[in-house]
Every structure is written in C-alpha cells, then in structure tokens.
Protein backbone atom coordinates (compact mmCIF):
# COMPACT_ATOMS: atom_id res chain seq x y z
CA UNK A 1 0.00 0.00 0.00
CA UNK A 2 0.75 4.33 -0.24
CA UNK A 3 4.21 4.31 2.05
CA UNK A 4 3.40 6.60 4.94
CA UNK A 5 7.27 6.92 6.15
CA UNK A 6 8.05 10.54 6.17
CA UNK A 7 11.47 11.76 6.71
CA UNK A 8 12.12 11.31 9.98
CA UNK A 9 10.73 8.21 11.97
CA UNK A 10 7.27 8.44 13.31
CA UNK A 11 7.09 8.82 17.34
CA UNK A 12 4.80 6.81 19.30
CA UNK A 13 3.11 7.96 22.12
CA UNK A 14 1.89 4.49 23.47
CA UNK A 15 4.12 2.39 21.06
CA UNK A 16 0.72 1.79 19.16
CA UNK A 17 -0.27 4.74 17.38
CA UNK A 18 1.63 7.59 16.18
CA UNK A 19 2.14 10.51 18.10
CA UNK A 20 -0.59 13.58 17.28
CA UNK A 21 3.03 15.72 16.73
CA UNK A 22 3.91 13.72 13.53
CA UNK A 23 0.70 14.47 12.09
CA UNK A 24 2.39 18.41 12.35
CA UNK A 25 5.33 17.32 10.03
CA UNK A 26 3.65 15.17 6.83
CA UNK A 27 1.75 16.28 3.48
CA UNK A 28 -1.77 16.22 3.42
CA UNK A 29 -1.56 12.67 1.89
CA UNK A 30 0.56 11.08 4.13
CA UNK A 31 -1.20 12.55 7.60
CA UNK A 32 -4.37 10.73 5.71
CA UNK A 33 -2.73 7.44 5.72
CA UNK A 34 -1.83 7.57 9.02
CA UNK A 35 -4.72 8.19 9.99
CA UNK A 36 -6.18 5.82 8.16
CA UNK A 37 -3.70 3.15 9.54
CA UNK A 38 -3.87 4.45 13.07
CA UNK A 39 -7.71 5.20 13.24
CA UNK A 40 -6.97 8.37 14.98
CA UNK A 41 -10.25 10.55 15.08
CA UNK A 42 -12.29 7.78 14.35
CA UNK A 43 -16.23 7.66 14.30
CA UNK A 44 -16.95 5.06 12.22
CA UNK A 45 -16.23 1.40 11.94
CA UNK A 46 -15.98 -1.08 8.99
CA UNK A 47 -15.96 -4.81 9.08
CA UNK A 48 -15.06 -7.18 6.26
CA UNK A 49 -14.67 -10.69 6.76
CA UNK A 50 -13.30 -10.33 10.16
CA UNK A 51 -11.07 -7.30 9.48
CA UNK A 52 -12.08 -3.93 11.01
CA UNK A 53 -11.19 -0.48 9.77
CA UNK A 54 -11.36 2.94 12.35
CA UNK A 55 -12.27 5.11 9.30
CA UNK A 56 -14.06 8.75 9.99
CA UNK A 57 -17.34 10.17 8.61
CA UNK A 58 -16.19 13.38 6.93
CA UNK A 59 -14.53 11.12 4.91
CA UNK A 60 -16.59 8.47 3.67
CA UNK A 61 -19.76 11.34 3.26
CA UNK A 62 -17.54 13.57 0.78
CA UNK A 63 -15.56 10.97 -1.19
CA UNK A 64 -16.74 7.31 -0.37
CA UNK A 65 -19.75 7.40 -2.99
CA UNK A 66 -23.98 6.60 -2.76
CA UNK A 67 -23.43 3.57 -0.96
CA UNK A 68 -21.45 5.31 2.23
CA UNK A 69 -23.46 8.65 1.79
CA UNK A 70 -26.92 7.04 2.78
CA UNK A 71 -25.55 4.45 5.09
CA UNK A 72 -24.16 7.37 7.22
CA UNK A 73 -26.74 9.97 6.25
CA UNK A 74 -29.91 8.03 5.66
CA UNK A 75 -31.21 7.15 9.49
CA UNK A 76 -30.01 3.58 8.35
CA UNK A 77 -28.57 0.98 11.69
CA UNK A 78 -25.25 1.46 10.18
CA UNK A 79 -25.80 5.54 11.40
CA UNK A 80 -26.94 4.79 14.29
CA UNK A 81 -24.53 2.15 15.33
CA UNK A 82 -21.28 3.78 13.66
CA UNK A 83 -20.83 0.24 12.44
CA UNK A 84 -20.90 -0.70 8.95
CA UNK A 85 -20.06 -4.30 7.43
CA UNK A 86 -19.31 -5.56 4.16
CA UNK A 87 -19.42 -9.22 4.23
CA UNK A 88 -19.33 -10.30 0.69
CA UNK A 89 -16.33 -8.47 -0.49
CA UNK A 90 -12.74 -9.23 0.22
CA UNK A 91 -10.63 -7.43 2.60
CA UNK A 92 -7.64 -6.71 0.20
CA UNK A 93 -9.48 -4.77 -2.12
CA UNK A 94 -11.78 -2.74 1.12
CA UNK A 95 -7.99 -1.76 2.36
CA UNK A 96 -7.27 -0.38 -0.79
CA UNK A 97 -10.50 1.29 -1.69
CA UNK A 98 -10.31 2.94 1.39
CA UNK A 99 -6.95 4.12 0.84
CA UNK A 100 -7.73 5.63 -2.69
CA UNK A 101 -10.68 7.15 -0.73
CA UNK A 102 -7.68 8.87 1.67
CA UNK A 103 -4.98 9.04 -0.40
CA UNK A 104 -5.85 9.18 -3.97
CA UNK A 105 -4.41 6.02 -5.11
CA UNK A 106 -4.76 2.65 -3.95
CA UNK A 107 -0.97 1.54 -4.99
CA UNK A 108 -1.66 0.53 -8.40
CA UNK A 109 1.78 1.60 -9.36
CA UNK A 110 3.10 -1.39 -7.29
CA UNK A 111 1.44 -4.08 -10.06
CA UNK A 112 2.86 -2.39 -12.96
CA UNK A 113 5.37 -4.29 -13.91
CA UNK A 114 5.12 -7.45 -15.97
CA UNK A 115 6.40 -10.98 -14.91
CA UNK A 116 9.61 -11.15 -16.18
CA UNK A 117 12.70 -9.09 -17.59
CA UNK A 118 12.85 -9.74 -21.01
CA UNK A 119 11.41 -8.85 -24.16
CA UNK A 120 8.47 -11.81 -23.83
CA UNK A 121 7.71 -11.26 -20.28
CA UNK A 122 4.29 -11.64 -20.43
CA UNK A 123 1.48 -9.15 -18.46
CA UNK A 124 1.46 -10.18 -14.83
CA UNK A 125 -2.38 -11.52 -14.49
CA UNK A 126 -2.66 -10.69 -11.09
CA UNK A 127 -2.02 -7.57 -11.31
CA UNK A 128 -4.43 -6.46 -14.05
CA UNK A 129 -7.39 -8.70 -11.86
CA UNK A 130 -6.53 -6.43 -9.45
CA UNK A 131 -7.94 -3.54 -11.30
CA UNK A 132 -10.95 -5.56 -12.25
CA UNK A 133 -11.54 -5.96 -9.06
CA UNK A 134 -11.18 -2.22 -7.98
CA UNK A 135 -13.14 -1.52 -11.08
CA UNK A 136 -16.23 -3.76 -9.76
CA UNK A 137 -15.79 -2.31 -6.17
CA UNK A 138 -15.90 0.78 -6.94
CA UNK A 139 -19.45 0.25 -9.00
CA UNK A 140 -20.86 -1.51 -6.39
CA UNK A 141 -20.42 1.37 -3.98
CA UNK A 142 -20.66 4.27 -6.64
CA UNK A 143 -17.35 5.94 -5.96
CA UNK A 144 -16.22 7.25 -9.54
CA UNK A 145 -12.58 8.48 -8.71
CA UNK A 146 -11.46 4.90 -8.18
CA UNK A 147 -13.39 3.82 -11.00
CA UNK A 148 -12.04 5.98 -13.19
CA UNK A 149 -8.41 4.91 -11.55
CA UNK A 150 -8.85 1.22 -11.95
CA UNK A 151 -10.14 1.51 -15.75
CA UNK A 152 -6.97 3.12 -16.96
CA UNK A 153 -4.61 1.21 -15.07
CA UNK A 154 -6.43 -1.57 -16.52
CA UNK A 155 -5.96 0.14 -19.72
CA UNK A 156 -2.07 0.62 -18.74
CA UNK A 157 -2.17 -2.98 -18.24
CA UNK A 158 -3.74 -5.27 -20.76
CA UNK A 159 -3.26 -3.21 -23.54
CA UNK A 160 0.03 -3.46 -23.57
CA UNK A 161 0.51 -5.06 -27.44
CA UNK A 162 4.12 -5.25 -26.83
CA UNK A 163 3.21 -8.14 -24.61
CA UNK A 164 1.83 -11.77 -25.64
CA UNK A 165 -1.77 -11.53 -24.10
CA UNK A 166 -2.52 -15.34 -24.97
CA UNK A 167 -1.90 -16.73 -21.23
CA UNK A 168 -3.98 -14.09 -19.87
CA UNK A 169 -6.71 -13.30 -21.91
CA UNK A 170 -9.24 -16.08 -20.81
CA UNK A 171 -8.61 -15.49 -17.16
CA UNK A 172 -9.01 -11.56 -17.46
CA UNK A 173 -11.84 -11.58 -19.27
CA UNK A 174 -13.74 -14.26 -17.57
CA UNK A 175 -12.87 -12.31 -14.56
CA UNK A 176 -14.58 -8.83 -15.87
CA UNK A 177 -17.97 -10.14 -16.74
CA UNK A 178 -18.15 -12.14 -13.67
CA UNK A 179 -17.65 -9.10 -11.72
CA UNK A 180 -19.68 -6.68 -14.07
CA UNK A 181 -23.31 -5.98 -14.68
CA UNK A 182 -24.02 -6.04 -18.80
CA UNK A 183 -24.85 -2.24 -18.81
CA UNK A 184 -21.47 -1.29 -17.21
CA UNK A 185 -19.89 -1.68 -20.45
CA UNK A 186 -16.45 -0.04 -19.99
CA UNK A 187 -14.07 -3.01 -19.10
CA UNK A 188 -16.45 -5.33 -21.48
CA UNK A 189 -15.96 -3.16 -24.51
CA UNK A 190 -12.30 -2.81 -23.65
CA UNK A 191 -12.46 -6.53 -23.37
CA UNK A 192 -14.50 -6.87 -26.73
CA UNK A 193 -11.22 -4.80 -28.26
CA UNK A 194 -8.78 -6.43 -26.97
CA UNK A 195 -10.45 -9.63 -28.62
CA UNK A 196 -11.38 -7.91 -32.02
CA UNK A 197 -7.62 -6.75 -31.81
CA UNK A 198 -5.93 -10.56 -30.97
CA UNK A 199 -8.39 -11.78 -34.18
CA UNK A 200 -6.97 -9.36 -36.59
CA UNK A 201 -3.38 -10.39 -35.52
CA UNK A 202 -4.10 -13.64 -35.81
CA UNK A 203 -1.85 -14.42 -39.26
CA UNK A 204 -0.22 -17.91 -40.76
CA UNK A 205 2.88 -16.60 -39.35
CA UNK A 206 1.62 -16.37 -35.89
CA UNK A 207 1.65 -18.32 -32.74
CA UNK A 208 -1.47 -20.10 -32.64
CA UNK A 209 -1.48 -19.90 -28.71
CA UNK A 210 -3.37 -16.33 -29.35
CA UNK A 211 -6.42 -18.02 -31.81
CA UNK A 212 -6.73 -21.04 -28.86
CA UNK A 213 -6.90 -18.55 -26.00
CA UNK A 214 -9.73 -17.07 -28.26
CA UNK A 215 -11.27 -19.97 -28.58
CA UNK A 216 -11.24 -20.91 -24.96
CA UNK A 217 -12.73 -17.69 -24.20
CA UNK A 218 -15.25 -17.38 -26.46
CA UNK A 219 -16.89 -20.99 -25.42
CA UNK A 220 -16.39 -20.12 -22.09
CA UNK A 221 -18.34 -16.33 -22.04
CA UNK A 222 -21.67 -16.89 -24.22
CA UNK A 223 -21.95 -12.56 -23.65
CA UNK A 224 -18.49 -11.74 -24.84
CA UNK A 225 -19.29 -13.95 -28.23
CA UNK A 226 -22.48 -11.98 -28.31
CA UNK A 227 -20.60 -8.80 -27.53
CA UNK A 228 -17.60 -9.51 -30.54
CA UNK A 229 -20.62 -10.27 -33.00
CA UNK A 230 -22.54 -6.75 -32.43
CA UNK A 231 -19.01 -4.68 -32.87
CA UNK A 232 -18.26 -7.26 -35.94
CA UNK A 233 -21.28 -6.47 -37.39
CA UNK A 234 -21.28 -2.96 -37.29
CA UNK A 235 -18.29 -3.22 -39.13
CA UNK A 236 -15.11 -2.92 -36.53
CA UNK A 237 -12.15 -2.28 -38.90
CA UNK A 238 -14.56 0.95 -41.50
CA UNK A 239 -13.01 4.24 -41.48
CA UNK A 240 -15.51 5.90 -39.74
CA UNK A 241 -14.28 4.01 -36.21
CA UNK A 242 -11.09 5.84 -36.33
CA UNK A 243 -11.27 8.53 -33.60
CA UNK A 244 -9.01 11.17 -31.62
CA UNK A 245 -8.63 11.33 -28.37
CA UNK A 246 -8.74 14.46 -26.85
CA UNK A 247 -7.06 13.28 -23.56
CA UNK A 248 -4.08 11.52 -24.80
CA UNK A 249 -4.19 13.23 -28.24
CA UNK A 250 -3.67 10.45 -30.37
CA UNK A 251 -5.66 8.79 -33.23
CA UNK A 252 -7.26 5.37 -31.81
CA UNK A 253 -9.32 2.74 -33.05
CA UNK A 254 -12.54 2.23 -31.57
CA UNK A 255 -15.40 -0.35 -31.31
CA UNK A 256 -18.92 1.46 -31.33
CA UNK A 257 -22.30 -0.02 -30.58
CA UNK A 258 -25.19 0.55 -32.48
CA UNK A 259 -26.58 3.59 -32.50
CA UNK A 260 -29.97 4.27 -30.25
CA UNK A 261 -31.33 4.86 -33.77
CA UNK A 262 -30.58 1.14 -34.39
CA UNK A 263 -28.49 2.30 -37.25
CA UNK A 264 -25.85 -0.36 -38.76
CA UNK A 265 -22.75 0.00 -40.75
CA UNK A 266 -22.56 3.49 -41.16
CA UNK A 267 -22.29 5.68 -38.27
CA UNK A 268 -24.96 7.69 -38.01
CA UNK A 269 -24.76 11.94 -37.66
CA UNK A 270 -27.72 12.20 -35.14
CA UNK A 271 -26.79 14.15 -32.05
CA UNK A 272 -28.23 12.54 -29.78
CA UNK A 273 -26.26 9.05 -31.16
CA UNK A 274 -22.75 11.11 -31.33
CA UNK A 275 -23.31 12.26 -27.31
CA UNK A 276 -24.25 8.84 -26.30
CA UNK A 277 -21.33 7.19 -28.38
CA UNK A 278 -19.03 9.92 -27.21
CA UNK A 279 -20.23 9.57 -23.34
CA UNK A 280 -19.62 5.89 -23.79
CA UNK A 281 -16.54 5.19 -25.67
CA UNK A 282 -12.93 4.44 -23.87
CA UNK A 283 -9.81 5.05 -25.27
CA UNK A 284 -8.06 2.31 -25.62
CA UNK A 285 -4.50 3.94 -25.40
CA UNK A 286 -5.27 5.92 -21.97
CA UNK A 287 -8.09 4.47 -21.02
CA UNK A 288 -9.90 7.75 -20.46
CA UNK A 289 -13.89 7.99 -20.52
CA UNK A 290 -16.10 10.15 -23.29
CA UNK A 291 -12.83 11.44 -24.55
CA UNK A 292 -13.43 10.19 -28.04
CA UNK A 293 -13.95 12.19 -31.16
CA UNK A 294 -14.84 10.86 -34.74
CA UNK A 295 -12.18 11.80 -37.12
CA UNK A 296 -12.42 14.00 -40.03
C-alpha cells in the first residue's frame, strides 16, 4: 500500500499509534494514511470478513460514494450504530479502496510491472485482476474516482501489445464479466477490443497460442461472443471508427455499438447518437472515458 514513512521516523506515544506531533510534520496525503492506519479521530467502523477499519465520517460522506453517503446519512442501523459491514467483499481490495478514498491512489503503481525481464515477459495476471476488481468495487459502492483509476490502469495494463496476451486473456476476461453488470460496459468493450484486436493479428505466421486462448474464451463467455458479434457487425475495422482522443491526443481505433437509432454500418450523424457514443466510448490507449472524437 501508499508508504506513509516521512522523513524522519514516526514517534509513538503508546508504542501503538503515532504521536498527534507527527501528524504536524507530513503532506496532506501522508497525515491521511496515518490516519487511516492508526484510526486516529475515528467515528466510524468497517468490518469485512473479520477485518475492522477505524475510518471517519467526513470522509466516507464527501468521497466514499452513494453507498457510504446514505448508510451514514440516511437514518439507516449502520448511522446509528457507527458500524458498517461488508461481508461479501474481500478485505484486500476494502484496504485499498479505502486508501484511494484517503490518499488518492490505492498503490496501483506497485502491479505495474510485468512478470519477467525480457522482451516476452508476459502481463502479470494478477495484477491487471486487481484492477478488475477495484473496477467492480468501486461500481458496487458508486465511488467514480477509483473507477475511473482502476479503468486506466487496466488500460495501462492489458493493452500493452508489446506483450503476448494469450496466457492471460481467458482469465481476465472471464474475470470482468463475472464481476460486471451487462450495462457497465467499460471493461467489457475494452475486453470486446482487446479480442477484435488478438483476431486481426491472428496471421499464418503467428503463434497459434493467441487463436486457442480465443477460442477458450469465447466458449467459455456466451456474452463476450455476443458482444464480438454486435461490434463485428457494425463493421469494426470501416473508417468511420477511427477517432481522436482528446485526452491523450492520439488517433485510436474504436469499437462502437449501435446507434440508439438502431443504425448499422454506417455511423450515423444524429446528435443525440454522437453524445451517447461519445459519453460511452474508452480510449483504448489511456483508457480515459467520453474522450473520443470521430475523425475528419
């Protein structure tokens, strides 16, 4: 997790929580770890799976999302008891949610790197599931900022070309639409690229390990097959499904549903279809949201 060692060491006052004077002497980030860690201040409680969490209010009301806001808020138990418990998810991914919610991050930069050291080191699978998994909590609760976090470092992650995808492309997407309802489509269309992407790399001269994987993958999620069919349809590799992002300002290739107009083929210029396609799309270089525009 965030490293909340500041320059000098951090003095205990009871040799189990830091003292109140070290608070005096960290950034704003690292005082909210400690805090955090320490459960200094606290007046509120979270339990998961038999792991508790001193968290505070203030907190959880301004940044924690729907889910926290009416649990505290609402006149639910969980306000009047100060206790709140999340039983189904695990307690890995609560730590780091709640340190996002504190800190801003929840130490994504520690799964960056791939499995190996050379050239074919392949993409370390757990470390992309993490970010599906940070992805789905974060939906569940309706917190967007680690949302939006966990969709581009799953971006930063799995579409990495450089990489050979082959030994984790069943398990990662199995994993995101087990862990995602069909309308949250962001991971599932990234998904849906990713495969569209393997297919059309798919040559004599390649390793077949790439067309099994999308074999195994396809038999194994009915909605992805039914998913890869729609974007094939609607014709995935036309000109008019080149696009520029604005965020990352590069030209990108992008998969785009039907329009609400039930339109096929040819993009239509309605603008009500071009916000909805725009508000939808991903880029699949950055990963950033509604950043996409149609190229000229």
């Amino acid at each position: 997790m965030a490293d909340i060692s500041a320059s000098s060491e951090i003095v205990t006052d009871d040799e189990s929580t830091p003292s109140l004077r070290m608070l005096l002497d960290t950034s704003e980030q690292e005082a909210a770890q400690i805090l955090l860690e320490y459960g200094q201040f606290s007046d509120l409680t979270i339990t998961c799976q038999g792991t508790t969490f001193k968290v505070h209010k203030f907190v959880l009301v301004t940044k924690g999302g729907d889910f926290f806001k009416h649990a505290i808020c609402s006149g639910f138990r969980e306000s009047q008891s100060s206790v709140i418990d999340l039983p189904e998810d695990e307690p890995e991914i609560i730590t780091r949610l709640l340190s996002h919610l504190y800190t801003g991050s929840y130490a994504e930069h520690l799964l960056k790197e791939a499995s190996g050291g050379d050239d074919d080191a392949r993409v370390d699978a757990d470390a992309i599931l993490l970010h599906v998994k940070m992805f789905a909590v974060a939906v569940k609760y309706g917190i967007k900022s680690p949302r939006d976090a966990a969709r581009k470092a799953f971006v930063a992650n799995f579409t990495a070309r450089e990489t050979d995808m082959s030994n984790v492309l069943p398990l990662v997407i199995k994993a995101v639409y087990s862990t995602t309802a069909p309308d949250e489509r962001e991971l599932r269309d990234l998904c849906t690229y990713d495969l569209l992407f393997e297919q059309a790399l798919c040559t004599p001269n390649r390793n077949d390990s790439s067309a099994n994987a999308m074999l195994e993958v396809l038999s194994a999620v009915p909605e992805l097959a039914v998913d890869a069919c729609v974007f094939w349809l609607d014709s995935f590799n036309d000109d008019t499904h080149t696009f520029y992002c604005a965020e990352c300002e590069k030209s990108v290739d992008w998969i785009a549903r039907p329009c609400a107009c039930k339109k096929w083929k040819v993009i239509c210029g309605e603008d009500e279809c071009d916000q909805a396609r725009k508000a939808a799309s991903i880029c699949p270089e950055c990963g950033a949201k509604g950043s996409l525009e149609r190229a000229d």
